[in-house]
PDB file of N, CA and C in Angstrom:
ATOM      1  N   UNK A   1       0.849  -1.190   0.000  1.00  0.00           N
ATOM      2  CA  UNK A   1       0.000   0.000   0.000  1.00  0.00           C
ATOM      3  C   UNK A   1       0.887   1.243   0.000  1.00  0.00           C
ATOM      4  N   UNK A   2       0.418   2.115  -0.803  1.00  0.00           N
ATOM      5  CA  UNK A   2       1.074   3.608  -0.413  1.00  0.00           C
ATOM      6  C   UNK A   2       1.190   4.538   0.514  1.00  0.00           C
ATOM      7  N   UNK A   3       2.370   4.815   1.031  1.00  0.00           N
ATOM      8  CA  UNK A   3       2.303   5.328   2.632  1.00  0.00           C
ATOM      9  C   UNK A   3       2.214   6.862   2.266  1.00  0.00           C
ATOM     10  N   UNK A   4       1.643   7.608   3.557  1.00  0.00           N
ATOM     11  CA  UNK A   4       1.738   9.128   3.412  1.00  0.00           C
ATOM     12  C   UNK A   4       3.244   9.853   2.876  1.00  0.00           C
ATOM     13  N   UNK A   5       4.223   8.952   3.471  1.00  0.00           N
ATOM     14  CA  UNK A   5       5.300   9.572   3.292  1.00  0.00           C
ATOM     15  C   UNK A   5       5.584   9.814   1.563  1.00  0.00           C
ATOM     16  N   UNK A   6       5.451   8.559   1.093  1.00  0.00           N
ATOM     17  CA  UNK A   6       4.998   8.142  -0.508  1.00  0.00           C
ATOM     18  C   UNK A   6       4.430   9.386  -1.489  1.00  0.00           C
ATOM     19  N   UNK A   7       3.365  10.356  -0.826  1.00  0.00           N
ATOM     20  CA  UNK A   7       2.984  11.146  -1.561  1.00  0.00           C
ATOM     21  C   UNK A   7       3.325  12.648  -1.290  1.00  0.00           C
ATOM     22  N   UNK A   8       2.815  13.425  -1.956  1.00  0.00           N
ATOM     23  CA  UNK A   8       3.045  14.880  -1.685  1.00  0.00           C
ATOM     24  C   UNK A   8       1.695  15.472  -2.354  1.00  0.00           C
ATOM     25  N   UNK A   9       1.291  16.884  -1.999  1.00  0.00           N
ATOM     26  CA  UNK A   9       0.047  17.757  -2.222  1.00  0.00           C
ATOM     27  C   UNK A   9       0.739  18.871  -3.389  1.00  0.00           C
ATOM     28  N   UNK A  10       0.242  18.472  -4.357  1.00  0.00           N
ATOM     29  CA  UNK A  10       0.415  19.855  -5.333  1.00  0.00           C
ATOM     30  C   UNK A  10      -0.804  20.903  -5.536  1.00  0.00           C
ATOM     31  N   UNK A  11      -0.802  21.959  -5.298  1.00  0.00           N
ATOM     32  CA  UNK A  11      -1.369  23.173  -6.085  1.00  0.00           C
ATOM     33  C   UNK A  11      -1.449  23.161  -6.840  1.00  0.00           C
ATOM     34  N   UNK A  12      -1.948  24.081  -8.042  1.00  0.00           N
ATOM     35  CA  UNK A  12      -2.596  24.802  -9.162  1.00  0.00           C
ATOM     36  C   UNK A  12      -3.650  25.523  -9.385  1.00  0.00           C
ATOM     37  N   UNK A  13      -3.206  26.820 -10.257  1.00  0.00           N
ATOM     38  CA  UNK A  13      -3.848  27.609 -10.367  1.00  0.00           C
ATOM     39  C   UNK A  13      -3.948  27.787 -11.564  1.00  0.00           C
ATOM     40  N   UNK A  14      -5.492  27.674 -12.478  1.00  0.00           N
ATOM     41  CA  UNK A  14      -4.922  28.029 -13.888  1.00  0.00           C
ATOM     42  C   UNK A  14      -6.314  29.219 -14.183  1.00  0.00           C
ATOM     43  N   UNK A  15      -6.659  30.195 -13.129  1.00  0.00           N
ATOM     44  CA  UNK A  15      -7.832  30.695 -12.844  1.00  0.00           C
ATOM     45  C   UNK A  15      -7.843  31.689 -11.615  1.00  0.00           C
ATOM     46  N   UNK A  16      -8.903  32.659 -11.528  1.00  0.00           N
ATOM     47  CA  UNK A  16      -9.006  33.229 -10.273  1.00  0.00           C
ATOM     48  C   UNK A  16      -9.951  32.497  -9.483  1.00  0.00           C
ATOM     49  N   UNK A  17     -10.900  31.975  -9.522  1.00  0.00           N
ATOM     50  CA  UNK A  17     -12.365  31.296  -9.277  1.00  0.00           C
ATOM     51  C   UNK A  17     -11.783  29.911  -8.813  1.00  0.00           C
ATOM     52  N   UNK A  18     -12.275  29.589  -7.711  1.00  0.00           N
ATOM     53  CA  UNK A  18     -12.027  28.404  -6.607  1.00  0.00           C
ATOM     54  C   UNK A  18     -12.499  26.932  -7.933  1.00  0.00           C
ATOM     55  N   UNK A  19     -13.138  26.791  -8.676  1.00  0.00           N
ATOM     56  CA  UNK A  19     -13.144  25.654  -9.260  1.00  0.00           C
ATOM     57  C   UNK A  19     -11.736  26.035 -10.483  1.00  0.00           C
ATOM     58  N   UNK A  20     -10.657  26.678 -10.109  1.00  0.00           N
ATOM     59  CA  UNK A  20      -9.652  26.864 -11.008  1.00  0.00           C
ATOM     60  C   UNK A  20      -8.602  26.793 -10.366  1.00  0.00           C
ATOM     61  N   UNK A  21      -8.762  26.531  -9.153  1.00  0.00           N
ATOM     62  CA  UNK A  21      -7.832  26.197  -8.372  1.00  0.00           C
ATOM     63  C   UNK A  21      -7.606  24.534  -8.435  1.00  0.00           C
ATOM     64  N   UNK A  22      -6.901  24.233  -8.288  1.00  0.00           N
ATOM     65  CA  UNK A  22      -6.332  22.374  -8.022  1.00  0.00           C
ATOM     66  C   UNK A  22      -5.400  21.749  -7.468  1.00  0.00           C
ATOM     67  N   UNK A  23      -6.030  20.568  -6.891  1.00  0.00           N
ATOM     68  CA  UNK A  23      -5.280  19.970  -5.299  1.00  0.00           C
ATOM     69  C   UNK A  23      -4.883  18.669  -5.734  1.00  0.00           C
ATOM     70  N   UNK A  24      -3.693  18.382  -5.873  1.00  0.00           N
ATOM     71  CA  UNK A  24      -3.426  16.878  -6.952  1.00  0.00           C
ATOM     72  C   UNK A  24      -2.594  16.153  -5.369  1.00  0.00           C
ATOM     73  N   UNK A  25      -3.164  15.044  -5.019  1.00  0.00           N
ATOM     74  CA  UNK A  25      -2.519  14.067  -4.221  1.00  0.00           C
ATOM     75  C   UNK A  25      -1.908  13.039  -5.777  1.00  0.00           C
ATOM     76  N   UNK A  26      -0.277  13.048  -5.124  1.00  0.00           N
ATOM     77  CA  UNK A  26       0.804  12.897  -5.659  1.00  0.00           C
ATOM     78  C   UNK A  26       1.415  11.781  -5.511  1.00  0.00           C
ATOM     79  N   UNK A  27       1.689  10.037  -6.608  1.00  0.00           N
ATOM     80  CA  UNK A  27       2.863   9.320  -5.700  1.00  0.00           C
ATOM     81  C   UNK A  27       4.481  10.177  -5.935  1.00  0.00           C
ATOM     82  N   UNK A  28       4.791   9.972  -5.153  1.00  0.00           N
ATOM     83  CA  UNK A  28       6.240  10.343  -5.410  1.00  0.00           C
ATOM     84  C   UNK A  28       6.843   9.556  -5.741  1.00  0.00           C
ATOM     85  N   UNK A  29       6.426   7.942  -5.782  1.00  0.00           N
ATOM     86  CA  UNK A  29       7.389   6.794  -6.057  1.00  0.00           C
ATOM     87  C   UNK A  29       7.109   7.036  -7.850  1.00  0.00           C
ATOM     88  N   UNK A  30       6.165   7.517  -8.143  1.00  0.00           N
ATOM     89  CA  UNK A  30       6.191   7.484 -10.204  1.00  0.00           C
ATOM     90  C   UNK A  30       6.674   9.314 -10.471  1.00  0.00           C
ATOM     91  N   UNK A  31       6.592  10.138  -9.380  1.00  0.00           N
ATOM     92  CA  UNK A  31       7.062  11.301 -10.114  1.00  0.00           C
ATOM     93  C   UNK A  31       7.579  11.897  -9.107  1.00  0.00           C
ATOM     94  N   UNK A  32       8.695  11.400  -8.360  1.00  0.00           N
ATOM     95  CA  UNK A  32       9.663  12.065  -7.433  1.00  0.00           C
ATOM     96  C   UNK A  32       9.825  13.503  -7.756  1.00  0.00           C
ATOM     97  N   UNK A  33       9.593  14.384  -8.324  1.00  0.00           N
ATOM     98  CA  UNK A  33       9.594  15.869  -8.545  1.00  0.00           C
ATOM     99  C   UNK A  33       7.948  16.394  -8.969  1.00  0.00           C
ATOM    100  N   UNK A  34       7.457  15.511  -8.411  1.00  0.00           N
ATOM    101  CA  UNK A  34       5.792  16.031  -8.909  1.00  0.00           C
ATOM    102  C   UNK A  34       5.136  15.991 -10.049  1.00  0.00           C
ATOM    103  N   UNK A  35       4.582  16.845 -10.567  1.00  0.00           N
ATOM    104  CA  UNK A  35       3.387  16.844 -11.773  1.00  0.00           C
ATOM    105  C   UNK A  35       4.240  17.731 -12.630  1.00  0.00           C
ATOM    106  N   UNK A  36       4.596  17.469 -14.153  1.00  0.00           N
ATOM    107  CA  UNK A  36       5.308  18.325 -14.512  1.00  0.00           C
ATOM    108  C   UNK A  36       4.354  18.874 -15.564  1.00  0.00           C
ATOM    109  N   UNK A  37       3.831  20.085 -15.023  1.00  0.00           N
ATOM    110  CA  UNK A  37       2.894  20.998 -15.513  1.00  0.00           C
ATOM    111  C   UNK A  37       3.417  21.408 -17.063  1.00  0.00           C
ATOM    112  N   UNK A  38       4.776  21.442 -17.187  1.00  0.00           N
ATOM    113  CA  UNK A  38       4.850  21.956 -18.363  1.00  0.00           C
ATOM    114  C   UNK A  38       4.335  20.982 -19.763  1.00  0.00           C
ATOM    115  N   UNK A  39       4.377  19.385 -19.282  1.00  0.00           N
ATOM    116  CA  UNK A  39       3.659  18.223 -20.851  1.00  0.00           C
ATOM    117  C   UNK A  39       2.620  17.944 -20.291  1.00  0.00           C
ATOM    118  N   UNK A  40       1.860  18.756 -19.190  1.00  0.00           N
ATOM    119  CA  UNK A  40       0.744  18.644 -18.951  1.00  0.00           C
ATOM    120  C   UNK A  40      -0.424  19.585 -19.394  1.00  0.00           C
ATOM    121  N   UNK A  41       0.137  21.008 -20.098  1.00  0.00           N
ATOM    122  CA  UNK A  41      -0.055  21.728 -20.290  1.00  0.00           C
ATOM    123  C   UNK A  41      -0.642  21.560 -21.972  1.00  0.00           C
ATOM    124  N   UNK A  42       0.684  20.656 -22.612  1.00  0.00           N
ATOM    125  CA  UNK A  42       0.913  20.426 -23.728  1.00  0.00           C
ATOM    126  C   UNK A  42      -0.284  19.172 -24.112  1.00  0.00           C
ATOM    127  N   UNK A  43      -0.526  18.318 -23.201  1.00  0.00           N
ATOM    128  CA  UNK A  43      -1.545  17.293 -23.634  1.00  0.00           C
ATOM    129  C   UNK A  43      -2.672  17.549 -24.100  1.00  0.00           C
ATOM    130  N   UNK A  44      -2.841  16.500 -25.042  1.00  0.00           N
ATOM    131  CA  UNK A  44      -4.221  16.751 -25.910  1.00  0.00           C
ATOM    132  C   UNK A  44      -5.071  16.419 -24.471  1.00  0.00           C
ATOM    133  N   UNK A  45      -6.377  17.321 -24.702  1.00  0.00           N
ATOM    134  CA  UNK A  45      -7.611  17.473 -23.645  1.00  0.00           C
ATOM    135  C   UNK A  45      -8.100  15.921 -23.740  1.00  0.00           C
ATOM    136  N   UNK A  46      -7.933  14.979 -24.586  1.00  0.00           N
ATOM    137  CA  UNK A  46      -8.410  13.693 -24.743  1.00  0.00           C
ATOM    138  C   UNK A  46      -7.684  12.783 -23.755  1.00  0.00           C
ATOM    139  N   UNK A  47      -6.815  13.142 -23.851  1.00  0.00           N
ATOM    140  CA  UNK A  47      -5.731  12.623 -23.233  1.00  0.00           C
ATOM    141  C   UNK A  47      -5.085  12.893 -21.526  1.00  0.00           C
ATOM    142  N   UNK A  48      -5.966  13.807 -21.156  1.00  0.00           N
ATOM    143  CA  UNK A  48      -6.093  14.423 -19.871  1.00  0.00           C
ATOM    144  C   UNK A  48      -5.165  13.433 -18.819  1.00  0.00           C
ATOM    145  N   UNK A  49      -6.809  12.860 -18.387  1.00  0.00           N
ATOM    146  CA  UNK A  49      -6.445  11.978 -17.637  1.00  0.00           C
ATOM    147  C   UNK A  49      -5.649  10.974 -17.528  1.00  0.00           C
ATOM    148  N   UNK A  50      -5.567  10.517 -18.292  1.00  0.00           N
ATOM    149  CA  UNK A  50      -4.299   9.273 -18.529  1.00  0.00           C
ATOM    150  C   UNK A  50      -2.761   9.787 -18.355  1.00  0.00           C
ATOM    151  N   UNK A  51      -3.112  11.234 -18.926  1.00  0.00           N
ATOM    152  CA  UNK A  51      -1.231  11.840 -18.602  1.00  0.00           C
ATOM    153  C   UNK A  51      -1.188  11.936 -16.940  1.00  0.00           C
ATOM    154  N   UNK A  52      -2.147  12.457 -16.344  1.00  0.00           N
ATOM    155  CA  UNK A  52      -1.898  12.544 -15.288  1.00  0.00           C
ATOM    156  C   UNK A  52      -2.165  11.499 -14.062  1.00  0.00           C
ATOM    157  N   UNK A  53      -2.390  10.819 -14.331  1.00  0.00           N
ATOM    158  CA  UNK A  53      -2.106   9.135 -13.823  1.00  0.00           C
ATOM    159  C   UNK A  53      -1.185   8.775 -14.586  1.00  0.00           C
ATOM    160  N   UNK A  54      -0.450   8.413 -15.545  1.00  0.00           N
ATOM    161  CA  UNK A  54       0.829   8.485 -15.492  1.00  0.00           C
ATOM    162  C   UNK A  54       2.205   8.892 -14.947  1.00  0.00           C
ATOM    163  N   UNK A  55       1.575  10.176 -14.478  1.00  0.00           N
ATOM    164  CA  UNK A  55       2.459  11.164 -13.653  1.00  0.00           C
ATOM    165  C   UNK A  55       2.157  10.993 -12.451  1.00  0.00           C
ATOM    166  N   UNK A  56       1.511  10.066 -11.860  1.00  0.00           N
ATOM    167  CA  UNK A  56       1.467   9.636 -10.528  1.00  0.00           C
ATOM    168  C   UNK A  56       0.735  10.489  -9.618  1.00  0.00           C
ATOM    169  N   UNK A  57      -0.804  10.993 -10.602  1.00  0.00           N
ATOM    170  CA  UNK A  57      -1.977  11.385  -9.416  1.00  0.00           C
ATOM    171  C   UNK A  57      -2.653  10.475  -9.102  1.00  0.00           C
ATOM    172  N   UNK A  58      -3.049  10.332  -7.890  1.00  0.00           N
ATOM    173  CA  UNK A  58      -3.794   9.652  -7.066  1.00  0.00           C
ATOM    174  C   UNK A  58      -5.167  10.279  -6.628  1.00  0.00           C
ATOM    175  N   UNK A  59      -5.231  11.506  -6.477  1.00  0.00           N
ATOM    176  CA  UNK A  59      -6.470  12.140  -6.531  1.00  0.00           C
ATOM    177  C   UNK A  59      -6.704  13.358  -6.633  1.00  0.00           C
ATOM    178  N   UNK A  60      -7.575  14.311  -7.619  1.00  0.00           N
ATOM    179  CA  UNK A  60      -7.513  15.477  -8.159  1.00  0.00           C
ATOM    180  C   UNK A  60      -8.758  16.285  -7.795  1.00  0.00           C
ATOM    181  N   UNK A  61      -8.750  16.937  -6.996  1.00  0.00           N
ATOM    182  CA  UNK A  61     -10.061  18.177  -6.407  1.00  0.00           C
ATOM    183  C   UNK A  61      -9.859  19.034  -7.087  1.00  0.00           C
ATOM    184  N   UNK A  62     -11.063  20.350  -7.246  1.00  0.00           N
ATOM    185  CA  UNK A  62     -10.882  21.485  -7.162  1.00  0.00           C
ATOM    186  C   UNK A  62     -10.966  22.439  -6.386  1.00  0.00           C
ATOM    187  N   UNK A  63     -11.041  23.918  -5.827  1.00  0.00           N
ATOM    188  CA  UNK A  63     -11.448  24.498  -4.679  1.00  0.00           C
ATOM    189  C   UNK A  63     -12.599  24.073  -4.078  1.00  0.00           C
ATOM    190  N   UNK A  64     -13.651  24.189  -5.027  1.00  0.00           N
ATOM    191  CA  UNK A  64     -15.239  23.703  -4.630  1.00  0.00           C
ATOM    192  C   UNK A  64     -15.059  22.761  -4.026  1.00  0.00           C
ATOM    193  N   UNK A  65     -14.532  21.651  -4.497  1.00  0.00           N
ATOM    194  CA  UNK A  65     -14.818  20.282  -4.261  1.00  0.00           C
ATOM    195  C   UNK A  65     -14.076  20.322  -2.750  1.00  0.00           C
ATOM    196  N   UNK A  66     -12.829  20.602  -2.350  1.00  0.00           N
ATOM    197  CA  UNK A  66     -12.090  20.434  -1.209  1.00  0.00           C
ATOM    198  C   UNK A  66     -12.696  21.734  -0.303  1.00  0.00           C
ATOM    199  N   UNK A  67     -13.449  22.393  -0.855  1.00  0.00           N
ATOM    200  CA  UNK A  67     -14.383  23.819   0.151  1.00  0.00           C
ATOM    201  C   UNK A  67     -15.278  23.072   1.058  1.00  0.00           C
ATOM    202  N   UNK A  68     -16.164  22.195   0.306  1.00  0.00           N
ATOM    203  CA  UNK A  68     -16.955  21.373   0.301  1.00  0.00           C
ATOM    204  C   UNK A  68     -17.127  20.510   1.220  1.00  0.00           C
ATOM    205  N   UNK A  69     -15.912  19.885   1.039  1.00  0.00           N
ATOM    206  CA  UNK A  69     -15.484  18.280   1.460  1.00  0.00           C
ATOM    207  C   UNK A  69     -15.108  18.651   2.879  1.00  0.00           C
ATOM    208  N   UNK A  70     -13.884  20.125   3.318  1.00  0.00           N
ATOM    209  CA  UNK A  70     -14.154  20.534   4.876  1.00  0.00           C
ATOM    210  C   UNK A  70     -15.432  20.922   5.296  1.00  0.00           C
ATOM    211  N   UNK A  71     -16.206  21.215   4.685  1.00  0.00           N
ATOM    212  CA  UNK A  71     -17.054  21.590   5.686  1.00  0.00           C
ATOM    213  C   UNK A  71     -17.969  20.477   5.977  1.00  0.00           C
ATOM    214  N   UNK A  72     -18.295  19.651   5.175  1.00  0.00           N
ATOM    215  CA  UNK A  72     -18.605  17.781   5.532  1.00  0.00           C
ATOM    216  C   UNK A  72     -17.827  17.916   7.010  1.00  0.00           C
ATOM    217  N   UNK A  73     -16.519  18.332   6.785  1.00  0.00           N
ATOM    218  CA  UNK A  73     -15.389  17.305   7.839  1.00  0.00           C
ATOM    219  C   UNK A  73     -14.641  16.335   7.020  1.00  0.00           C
ATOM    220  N   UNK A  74     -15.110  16.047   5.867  1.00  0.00           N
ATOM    221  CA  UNK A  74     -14.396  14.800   5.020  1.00  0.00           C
ATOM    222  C   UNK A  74     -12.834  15.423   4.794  1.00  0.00           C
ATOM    223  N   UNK A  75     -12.290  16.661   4.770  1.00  0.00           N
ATOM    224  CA  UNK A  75     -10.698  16.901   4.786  1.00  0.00           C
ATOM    225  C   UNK A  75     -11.071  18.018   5.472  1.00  0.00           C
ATOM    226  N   UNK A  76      -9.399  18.413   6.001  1.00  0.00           N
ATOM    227  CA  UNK A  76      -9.187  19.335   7.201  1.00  0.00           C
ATOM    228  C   UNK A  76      -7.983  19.925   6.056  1.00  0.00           C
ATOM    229  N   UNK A  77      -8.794  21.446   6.080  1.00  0.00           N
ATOM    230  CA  UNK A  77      -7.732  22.390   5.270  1.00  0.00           C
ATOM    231  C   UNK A  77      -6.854  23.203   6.025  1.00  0.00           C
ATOM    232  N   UNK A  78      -6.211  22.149   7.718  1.00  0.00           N
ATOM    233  CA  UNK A  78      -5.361  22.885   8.136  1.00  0.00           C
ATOM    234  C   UNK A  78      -3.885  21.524   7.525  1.00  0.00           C
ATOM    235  N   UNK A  79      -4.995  20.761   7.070  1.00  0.00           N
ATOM    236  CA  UNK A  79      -3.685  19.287   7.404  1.00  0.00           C
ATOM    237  C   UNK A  79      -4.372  18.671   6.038  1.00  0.00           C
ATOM    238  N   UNK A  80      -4.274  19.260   4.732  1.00  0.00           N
ATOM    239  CA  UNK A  80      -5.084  18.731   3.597  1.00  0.00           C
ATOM    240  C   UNK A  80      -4.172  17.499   2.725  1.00  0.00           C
ATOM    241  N   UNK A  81      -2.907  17.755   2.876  1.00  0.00           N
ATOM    242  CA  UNK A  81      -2.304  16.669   2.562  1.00  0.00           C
ATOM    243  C   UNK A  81      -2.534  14.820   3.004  1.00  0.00           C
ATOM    244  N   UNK A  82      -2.191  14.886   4.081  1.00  0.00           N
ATOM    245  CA  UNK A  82      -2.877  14.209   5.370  1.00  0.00           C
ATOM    246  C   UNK A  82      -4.571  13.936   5.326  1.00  0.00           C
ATOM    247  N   UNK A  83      -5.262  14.576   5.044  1.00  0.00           N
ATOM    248  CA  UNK A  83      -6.621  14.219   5.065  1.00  0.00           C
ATOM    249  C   UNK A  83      -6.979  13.934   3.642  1.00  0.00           C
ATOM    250  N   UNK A  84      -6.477  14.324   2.713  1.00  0.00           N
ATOM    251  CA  UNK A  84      -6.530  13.852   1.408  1.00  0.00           C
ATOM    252  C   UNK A  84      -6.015  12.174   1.234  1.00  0.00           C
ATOM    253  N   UNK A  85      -5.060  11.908   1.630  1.00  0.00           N
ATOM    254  CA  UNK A  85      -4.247  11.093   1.711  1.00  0.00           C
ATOM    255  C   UNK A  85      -5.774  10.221   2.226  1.00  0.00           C
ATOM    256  N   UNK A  86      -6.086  10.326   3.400  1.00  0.00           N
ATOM    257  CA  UNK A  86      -6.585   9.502   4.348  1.00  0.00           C
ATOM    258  C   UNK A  86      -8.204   8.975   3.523  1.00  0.00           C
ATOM    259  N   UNK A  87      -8.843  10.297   2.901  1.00  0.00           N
ATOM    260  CA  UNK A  87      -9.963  10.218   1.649  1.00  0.00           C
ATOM    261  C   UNK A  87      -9.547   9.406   1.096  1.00  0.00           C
ATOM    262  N   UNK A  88      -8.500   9.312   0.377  1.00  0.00           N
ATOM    263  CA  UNK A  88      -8.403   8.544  -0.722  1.00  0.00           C
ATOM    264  C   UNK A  88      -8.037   6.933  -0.487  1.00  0.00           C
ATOM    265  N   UNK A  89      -7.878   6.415   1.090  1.00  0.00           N
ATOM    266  CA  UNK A  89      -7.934   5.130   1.501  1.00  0.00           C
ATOM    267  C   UNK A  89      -8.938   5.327   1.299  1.00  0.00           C
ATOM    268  N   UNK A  90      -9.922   5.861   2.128  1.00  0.00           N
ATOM    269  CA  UNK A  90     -11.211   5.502   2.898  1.00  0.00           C
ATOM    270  C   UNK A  90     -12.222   5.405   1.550  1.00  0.00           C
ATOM    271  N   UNK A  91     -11.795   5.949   0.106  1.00  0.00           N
ATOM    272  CA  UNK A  91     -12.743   5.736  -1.233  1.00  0.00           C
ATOM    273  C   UNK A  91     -12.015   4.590  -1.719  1.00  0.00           C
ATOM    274  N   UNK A  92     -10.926   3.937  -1.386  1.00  0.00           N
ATOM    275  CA  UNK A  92     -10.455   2.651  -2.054  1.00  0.00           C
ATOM    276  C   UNK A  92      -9.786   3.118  -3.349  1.00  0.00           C
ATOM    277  N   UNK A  93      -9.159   4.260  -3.070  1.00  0.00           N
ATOM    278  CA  UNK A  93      -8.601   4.518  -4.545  1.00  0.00           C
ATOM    279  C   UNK A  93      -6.654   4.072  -4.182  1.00  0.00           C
ATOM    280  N   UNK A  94      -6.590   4.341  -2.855  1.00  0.00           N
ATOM    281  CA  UNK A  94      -5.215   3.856  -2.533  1.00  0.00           C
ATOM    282  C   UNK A  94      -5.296   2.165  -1.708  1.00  0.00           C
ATOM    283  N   UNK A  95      -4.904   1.333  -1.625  1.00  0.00           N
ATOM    284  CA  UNK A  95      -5.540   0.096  -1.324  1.00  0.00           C
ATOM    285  C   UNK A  95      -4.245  -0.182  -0.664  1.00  0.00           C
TER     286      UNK A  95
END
């Protein structure tokens, strides 16, 4: 299984507006330097997702969605790395 230590929390901003914001839980074991925004930039829109599971996302919010999800309680946007991490056991996407 993938340990917390394993991942990292990336940002993005490609917007002013909270659904333009983006929260990418990261393995570090497939992209030890993160998401490299620059052939991510470059990918065909068809092709989205697959580049970035390639690049070792594990799970991708937007502001809304992680606005949202604290005020559930489902992540804590003092410790979002960590509670992301912990979402993404608890949906069976990290096993």
């Amino acid at each position: 299984m993938l340990k917390l230590k394993d991942t990292g929390l990336e940002e993005f901003s490609f917007g002013d507006g909270p659904d333009d914001q983006f929260y990418i839980l990261v393995n570090k074991k497939i992209s030890p330097d993160g998401i490299d925004v620059d052939k991510l930039s470059k990918t065909d829109p068809r092709k989205f997702d697959q580049v970035l599971s390639d690049m070792g996302c594990v799970l991708m919010l937007n502001g809304v969605e992680v606005t949202e999800l604290c005020m559930r309680g489902e992540l804590d946007n003092e410790n979002l790395h960590e509670s992301m991490y912990e979402l993404a056991k608890d949906e069976g996407i990290i096993k």
